[in-house]
Protein backbone atom coordinates (compact mmCIF):
# COMPACT_ATOMS: atom_id res chain seq x y z
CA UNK A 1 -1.13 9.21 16.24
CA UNK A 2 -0.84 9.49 12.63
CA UNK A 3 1.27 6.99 10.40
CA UNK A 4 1.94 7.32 6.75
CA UNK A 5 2.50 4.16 4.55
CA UNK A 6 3.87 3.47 1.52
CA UNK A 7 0.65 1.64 0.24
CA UNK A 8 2.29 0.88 -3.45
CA UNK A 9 1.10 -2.60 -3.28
CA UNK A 10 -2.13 -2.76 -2.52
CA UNK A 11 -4.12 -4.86 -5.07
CA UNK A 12 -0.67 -6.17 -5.95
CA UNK A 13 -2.26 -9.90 -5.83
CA UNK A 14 0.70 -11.31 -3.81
CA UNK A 15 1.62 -12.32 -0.35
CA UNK A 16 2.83 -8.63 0.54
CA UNK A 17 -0.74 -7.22 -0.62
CA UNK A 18 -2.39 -10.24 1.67
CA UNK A 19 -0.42 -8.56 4.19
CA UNK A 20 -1.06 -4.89 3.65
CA UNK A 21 -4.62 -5.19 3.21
CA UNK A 22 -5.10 -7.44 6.38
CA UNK A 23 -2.98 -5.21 8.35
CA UNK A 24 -4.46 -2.31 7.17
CA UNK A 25 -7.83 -2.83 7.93
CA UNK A 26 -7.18 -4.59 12.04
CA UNK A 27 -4.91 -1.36 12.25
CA UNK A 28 -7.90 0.63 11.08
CA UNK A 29 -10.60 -1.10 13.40
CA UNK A 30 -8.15 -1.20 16.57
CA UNK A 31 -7.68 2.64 16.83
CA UNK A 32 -10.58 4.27 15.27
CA UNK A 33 -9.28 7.95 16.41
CA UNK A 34 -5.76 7.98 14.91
CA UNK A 35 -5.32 8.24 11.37
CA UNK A 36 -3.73 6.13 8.43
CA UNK A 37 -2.23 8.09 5.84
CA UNK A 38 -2.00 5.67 2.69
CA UNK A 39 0.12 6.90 -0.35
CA UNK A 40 -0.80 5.05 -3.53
CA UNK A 41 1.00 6.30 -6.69
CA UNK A 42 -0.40 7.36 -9.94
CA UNK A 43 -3.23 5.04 -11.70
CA UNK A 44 -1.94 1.91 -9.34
CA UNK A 45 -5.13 0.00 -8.73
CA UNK A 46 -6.86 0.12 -4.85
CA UNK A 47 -9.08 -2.94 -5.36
CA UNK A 48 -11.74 -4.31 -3.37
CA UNK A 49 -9.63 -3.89 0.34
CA UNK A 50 -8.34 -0.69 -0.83
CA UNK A 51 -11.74 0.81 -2.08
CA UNK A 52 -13.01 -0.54 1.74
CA UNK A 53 -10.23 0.94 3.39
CA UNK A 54 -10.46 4.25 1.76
CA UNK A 55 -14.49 4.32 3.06
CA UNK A 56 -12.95 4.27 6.66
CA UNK A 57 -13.36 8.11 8.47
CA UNK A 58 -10.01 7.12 10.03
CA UNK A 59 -7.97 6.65 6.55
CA UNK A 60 -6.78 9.12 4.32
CA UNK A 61 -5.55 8.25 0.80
CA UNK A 62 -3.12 10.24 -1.05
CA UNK A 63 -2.68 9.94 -5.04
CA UNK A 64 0.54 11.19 -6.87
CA UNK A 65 0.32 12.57 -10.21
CA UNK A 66 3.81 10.41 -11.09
CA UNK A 67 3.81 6.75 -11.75
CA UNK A 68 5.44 4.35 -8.89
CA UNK A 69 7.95 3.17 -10.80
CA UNK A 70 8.78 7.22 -11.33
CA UNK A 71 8.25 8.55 -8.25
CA UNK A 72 10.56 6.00 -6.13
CA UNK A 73 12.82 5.32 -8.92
CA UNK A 74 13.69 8.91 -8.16
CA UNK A 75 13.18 8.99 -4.94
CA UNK A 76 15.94 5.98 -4.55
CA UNK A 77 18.48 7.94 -6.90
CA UNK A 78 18.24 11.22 -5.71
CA UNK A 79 16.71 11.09 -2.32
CA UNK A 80 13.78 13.32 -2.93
CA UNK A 81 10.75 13.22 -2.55
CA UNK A 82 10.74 11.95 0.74
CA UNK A 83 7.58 10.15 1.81
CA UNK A 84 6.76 12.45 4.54
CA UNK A 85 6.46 14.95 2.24
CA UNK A 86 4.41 13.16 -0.28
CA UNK A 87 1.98 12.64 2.44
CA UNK A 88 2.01 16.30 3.25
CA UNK A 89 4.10 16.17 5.77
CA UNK A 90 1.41 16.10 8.58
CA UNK A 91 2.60 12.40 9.81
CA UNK A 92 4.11 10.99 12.96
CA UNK A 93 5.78 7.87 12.08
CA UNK A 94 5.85 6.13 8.72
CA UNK A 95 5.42 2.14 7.84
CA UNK A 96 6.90 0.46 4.77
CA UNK A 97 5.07 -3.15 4.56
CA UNK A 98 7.92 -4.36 2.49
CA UNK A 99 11.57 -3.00 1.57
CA UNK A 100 11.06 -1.38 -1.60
CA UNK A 101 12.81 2.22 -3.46
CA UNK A 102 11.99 4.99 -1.29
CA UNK A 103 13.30 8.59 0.28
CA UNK A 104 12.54 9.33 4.16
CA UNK A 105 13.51 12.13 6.04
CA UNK A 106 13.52 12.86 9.66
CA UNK A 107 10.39 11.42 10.42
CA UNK A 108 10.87 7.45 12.56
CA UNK A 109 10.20 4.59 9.86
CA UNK A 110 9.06 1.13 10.91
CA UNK A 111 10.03 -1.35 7.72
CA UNK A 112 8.55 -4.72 7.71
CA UNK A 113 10.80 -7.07 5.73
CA UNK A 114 9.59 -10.53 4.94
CA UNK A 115 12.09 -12.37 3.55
CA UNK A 116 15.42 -12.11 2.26
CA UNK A 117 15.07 -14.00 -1.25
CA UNK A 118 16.84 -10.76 -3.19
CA UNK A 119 19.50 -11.94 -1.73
CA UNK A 120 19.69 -15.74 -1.18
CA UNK A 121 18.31 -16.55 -4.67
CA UNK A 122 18.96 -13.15 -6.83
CA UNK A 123 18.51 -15.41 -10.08
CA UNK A 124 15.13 -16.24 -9.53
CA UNK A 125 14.65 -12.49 -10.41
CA UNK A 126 14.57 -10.83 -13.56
CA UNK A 127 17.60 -8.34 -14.55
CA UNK A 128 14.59 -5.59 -14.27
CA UNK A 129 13.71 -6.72 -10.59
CA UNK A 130 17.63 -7.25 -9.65
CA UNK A 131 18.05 -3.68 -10.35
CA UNK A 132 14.32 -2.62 -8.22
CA UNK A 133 16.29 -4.45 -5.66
CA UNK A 134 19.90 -2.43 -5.65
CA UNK A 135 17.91 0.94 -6.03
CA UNK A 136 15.55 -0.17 -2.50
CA UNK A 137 18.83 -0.79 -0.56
CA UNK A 138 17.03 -2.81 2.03
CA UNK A 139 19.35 -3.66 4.22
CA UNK A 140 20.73 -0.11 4.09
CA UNK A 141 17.51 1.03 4.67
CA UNK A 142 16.99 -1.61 7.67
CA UNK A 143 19.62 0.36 9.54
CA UNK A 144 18.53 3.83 9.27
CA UNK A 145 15.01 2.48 10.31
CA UNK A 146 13.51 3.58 13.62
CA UNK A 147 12.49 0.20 14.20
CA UNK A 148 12.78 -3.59 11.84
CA UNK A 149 9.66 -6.31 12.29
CA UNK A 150 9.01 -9.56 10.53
CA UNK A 151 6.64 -12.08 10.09
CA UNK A 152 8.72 -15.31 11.92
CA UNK A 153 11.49 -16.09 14.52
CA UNK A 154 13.09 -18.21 11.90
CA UNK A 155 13.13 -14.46 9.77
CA UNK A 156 14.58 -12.29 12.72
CA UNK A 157 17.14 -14.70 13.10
CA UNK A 158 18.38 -14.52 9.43
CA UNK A 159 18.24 -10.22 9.70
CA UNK A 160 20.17 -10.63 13.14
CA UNK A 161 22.42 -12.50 11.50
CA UNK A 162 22.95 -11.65 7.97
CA UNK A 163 22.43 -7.70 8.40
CA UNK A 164 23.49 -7.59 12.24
CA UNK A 165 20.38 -5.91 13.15
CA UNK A 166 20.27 -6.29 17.01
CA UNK A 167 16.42 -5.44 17.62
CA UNK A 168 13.89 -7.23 14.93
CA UNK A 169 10.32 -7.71 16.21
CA UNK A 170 8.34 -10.78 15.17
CA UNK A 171 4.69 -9.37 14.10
CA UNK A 172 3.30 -12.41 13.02
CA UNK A 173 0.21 -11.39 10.59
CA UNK A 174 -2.98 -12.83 10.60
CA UNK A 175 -5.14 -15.18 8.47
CA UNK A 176 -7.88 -15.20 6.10
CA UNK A 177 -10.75 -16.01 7.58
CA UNK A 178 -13.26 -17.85 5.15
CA UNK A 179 -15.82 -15.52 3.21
CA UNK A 180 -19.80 -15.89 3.20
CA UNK A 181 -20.21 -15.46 -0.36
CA UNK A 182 -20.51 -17.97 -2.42
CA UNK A 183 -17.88 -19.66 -4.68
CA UNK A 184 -17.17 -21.77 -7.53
CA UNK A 185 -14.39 -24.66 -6.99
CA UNK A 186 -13.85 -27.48 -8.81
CA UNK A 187 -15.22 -31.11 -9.89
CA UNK A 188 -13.29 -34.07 -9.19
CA UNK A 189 -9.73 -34.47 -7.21
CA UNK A 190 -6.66 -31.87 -7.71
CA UNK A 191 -3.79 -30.50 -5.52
CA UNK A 192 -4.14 -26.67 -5.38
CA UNK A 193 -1.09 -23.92 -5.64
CA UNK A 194 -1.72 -20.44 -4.36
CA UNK A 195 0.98 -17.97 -4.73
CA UNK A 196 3.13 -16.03 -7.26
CA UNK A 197 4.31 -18.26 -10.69
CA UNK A 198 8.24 -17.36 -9.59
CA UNK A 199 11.04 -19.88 -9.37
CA UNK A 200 11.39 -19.67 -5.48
CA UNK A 201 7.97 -21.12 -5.35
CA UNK A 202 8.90 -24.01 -7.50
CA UNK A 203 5.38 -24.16 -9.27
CA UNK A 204 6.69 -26.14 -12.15
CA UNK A 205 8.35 -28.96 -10.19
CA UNK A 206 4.74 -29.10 -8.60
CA UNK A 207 3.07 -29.66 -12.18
CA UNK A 208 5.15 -32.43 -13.00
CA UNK A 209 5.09 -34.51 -9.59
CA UNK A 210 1.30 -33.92 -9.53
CA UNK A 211 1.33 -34.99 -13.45
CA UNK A 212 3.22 -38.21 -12.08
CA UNK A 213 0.99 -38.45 -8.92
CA UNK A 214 -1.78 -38.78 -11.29
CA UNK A 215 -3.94 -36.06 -10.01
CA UNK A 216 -4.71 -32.36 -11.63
CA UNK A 217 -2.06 -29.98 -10.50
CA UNK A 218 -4.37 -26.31 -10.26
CA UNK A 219 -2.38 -22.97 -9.83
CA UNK A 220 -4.15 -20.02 -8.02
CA UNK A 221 -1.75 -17.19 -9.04
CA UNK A 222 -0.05 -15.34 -11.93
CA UNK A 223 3.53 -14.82 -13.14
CA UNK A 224 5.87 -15.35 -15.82
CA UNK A 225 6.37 -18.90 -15.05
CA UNK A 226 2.80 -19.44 -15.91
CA UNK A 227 3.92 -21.25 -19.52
CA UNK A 228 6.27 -23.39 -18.06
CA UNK A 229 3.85 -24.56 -15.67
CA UNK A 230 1.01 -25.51 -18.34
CA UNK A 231 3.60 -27.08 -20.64
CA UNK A 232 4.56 -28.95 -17.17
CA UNK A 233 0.73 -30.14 -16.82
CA UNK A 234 -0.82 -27.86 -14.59
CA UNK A 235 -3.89 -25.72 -14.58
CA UNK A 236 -3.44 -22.25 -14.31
CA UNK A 237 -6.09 -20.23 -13.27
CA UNK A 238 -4.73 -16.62 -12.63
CA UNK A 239 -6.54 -14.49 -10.22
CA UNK A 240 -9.38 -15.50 -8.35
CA UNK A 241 -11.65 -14.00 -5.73
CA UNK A 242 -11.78 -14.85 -2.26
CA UNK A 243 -15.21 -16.44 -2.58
CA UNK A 244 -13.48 -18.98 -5.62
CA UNK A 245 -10.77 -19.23 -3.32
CA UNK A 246 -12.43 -20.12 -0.54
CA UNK A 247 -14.59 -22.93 -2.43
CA UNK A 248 -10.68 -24.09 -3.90
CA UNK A 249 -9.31 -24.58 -1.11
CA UNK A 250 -12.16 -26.05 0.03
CA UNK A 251 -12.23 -28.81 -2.06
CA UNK A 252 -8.48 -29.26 -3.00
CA UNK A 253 -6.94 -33.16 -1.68
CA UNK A 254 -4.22 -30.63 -0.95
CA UNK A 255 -2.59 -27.48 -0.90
CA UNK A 256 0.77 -27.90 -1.72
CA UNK A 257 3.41 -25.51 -1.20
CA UNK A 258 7.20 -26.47 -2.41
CA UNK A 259 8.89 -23.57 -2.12
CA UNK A 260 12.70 -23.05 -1.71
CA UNK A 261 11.94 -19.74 0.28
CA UNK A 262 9.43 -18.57 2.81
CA UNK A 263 9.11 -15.76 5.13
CA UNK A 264 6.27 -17.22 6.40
CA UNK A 265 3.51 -18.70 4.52
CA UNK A 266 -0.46 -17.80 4.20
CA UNK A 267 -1.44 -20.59 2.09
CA UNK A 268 -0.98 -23.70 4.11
CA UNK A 269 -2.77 -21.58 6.67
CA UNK A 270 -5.66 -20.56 5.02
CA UNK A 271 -6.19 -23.79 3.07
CA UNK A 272 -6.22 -25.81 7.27
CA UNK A 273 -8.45 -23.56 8.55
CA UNK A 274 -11.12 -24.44 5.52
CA UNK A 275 -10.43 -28.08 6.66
CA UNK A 276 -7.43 -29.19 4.08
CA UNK A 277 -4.01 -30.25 4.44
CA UNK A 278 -0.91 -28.81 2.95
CA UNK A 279 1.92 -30.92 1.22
CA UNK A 280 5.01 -28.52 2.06
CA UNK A 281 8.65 -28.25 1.77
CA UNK A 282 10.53 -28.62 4.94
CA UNK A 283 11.54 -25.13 5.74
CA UNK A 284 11.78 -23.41 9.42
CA UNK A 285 9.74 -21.06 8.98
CA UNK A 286 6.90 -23.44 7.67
CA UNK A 287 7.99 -25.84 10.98
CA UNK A 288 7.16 -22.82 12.91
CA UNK A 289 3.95 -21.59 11.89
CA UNK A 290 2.20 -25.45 10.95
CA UNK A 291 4.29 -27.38 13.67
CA UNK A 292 6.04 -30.68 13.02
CA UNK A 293 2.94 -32.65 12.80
CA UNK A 294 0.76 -29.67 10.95
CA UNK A 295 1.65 -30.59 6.87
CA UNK A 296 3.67 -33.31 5.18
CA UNK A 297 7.12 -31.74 4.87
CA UNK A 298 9.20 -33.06 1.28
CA UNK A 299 12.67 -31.93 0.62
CA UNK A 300 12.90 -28.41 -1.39
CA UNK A 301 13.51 -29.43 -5.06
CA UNK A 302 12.79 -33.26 -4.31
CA UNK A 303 10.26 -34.12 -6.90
CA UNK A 304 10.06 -37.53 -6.61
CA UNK A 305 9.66 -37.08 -2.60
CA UNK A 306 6.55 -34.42 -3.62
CA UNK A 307 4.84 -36.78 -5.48
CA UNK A 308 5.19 -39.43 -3.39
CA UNK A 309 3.26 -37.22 -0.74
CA UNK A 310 0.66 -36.07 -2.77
CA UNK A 311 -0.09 -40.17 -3.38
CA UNK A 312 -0.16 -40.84 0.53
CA UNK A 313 -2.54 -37.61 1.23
CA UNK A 314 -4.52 -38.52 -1.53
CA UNK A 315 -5.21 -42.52 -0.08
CA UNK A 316 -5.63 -41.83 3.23
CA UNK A 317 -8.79 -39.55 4.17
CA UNK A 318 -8.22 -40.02 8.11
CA UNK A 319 -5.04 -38.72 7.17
CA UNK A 320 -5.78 -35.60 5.77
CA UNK A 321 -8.15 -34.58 8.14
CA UNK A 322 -5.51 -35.33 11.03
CA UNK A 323 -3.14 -33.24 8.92
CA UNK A 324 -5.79 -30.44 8.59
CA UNK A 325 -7.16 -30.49 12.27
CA UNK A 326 -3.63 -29.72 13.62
CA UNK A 327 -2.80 -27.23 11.22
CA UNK A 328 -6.03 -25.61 12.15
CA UNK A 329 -4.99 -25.52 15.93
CA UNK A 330 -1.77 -23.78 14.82
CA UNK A 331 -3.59 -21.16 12.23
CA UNK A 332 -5.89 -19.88 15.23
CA UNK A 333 -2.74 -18.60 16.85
CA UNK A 334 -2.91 -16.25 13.93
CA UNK A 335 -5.18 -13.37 13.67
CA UNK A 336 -5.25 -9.89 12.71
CA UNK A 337 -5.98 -7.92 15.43
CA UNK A 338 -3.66 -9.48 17.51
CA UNK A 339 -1.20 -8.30 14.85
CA UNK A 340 -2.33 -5.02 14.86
CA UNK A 341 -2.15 -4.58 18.23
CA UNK A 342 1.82 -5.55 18.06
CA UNK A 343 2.24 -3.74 15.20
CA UNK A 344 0.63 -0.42 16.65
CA UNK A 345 3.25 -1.11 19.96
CA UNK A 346 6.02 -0.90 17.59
CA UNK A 347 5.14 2.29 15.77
CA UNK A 348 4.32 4.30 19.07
CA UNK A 349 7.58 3.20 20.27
CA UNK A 350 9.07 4.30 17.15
CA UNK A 351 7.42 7.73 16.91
CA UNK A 352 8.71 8.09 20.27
């Protein structure tokens, strides 16, 4: 079989690249005699997983001479190109990792969508990404699909009900397993944030109840909260690798997550299966993938609550590690080629 997929964000630094590039490679590994046609548009960046990915026999990666925001700006408006065609046509069924501006034509399309914050909180965007969102139709799009999956049960529930979409399948993705190389973390105690600087993720409230917690607040991640957050008390340290990741995570009290929106939720995740706890807010999604007993839930937007938490994880070492050892029972459920492998069911039943 051959699948074409919009591959716009790899190396986009943000949950939906986590996902792409995961998926991408178990997808790759699981059927080593079908073919992955990856469009990337003009100069956008493959990065390390991309680079790998296009070193596999198996995957085929197609430039466009047009910009992304060109191409499916375009493609949105007019409803050409289609991304078949870009391709070159020579494609069975076609994956979109995330709703996002594009054209299709008669060829089955499998669209992964992750979360519906363009709609529940449209003013945590900007007036730029508001109108990103109109053009990508997603919910339009959702219904001309061949075929809808997402990440949680507490997600397919939302599309059922919200869009009316009568056949969503849960692909839960995998997670990061830890990398060999080494890494540099940090000296002393902090709370760690890994994600996008954006108002659903609530990285400023975080600053200031770590600031009142009396512990260093760190912030793995970009975005244009990023000023707020320093002038809040935290540490923001952009980017990192894996490997400084890894060795963050490591050694954080706590990864804390207090979002007031999740689809589902690597960090928590990743940070119990490299033996630390997660401070989160109480969301259903985050119930379902950590359990009730997996992370220290706090009310979304209850700041007082968060830093009261981070104080208890941060006293109690028996604690934490009680915390993390769950979580880790639950993050084992997760892994990649177990995604893949529902993933690949889905777009064989699609292309048929």
């Amino acid at each position: 079989m051959r699948v074409g997929v919009d591959a716009r964000h790899l190396d986009a630094g943000r949950g939906v690249a986590v996902y792409l590039e995961g998926m991408l490679a178990a997808l790759a590994d699981l059927r080593p005699d079908d073919r992955l046609a990856l469009l990337v548009p003009g100069r956008a960046p493959l990065g390390p997983a991309g680079r790998a990915l296009a070193r596999r026999a198996n995957v085929r990666v197609t430039r466009t001479r047009a910009p992304g925001r060109v191409l499916f700006g375009s493609a949105a408006v007019t409803g050409a190109p289609a991304l078949e065609r870009l391709l070159g046509g020579d494609v069975d069924v076609l994956w979109a990792p995330a709703p996002a501006p594009l054209a299709f034509g008669d060829v089955p399309l499998v669209l992964t969508v992750h979360d519906r914050s363009f709609e529940e909180r449209p003013g945590d965007f900007t007036p730029y990404e508001r109108l990103w969102h109109r053009l990508a139709r997603p919910r339009a799009i959702a219904h001309r699909a061949a075929r809808v999956v997402t990440d949680s049960a507490a997600v397919r529930d939302e599309l059922r009900a919200a869009w009316g979409l009568a056949d969503v399948a849960v692909v839960a993705p995998g997670v990061r397993a830890p990398t060999s190389g080494p890494g540099t973390g940090q000296d002393g105690e902090y709370v760690l944030f890994v994600g996008a600087l954006e108002p659903r993720k609530d990285p400023v409230a975080l600053a200031r109840a770590a600031t009142a917690a009396g512990i260093p607040a760190l912030f793995s991640g970009t975005g244009r909260l990023a000023g707020e957050v320093q002038a809040a008390g935290g540490r923001v340290l952009g980017r990192v690798d894996d490997a400084r990741l890894d060795a963050l995570l490591a050694g954080a009290v706590a990864l804390v997550l207090p979002s007031h929106l999740e689809g589902f939720g690597f960090p928590p995740l990743e940070a119990a299966v490299r033996g630390t706890p997660s401070v989160v807010s109480d969301l259903p999604v985050l119930r379902e993938t950590l359990g009730d007993d997996g992370a220290l839930f706090v009310a979304p937007g209850d700041e007082r609550a968060l830093a009261d938490a981070i104080r208890a994880v941060r006293a109690d070492p028996a604690r934490r590690a009680g915390i993390a050892e769950r979580a880790a029972a639950r993050a084992a459920r997760y892994t990649w080629p177990d995604a893949a492998r529902r993933l690949w069911s889905v777009l064989e039943e699609a292309a048929r």
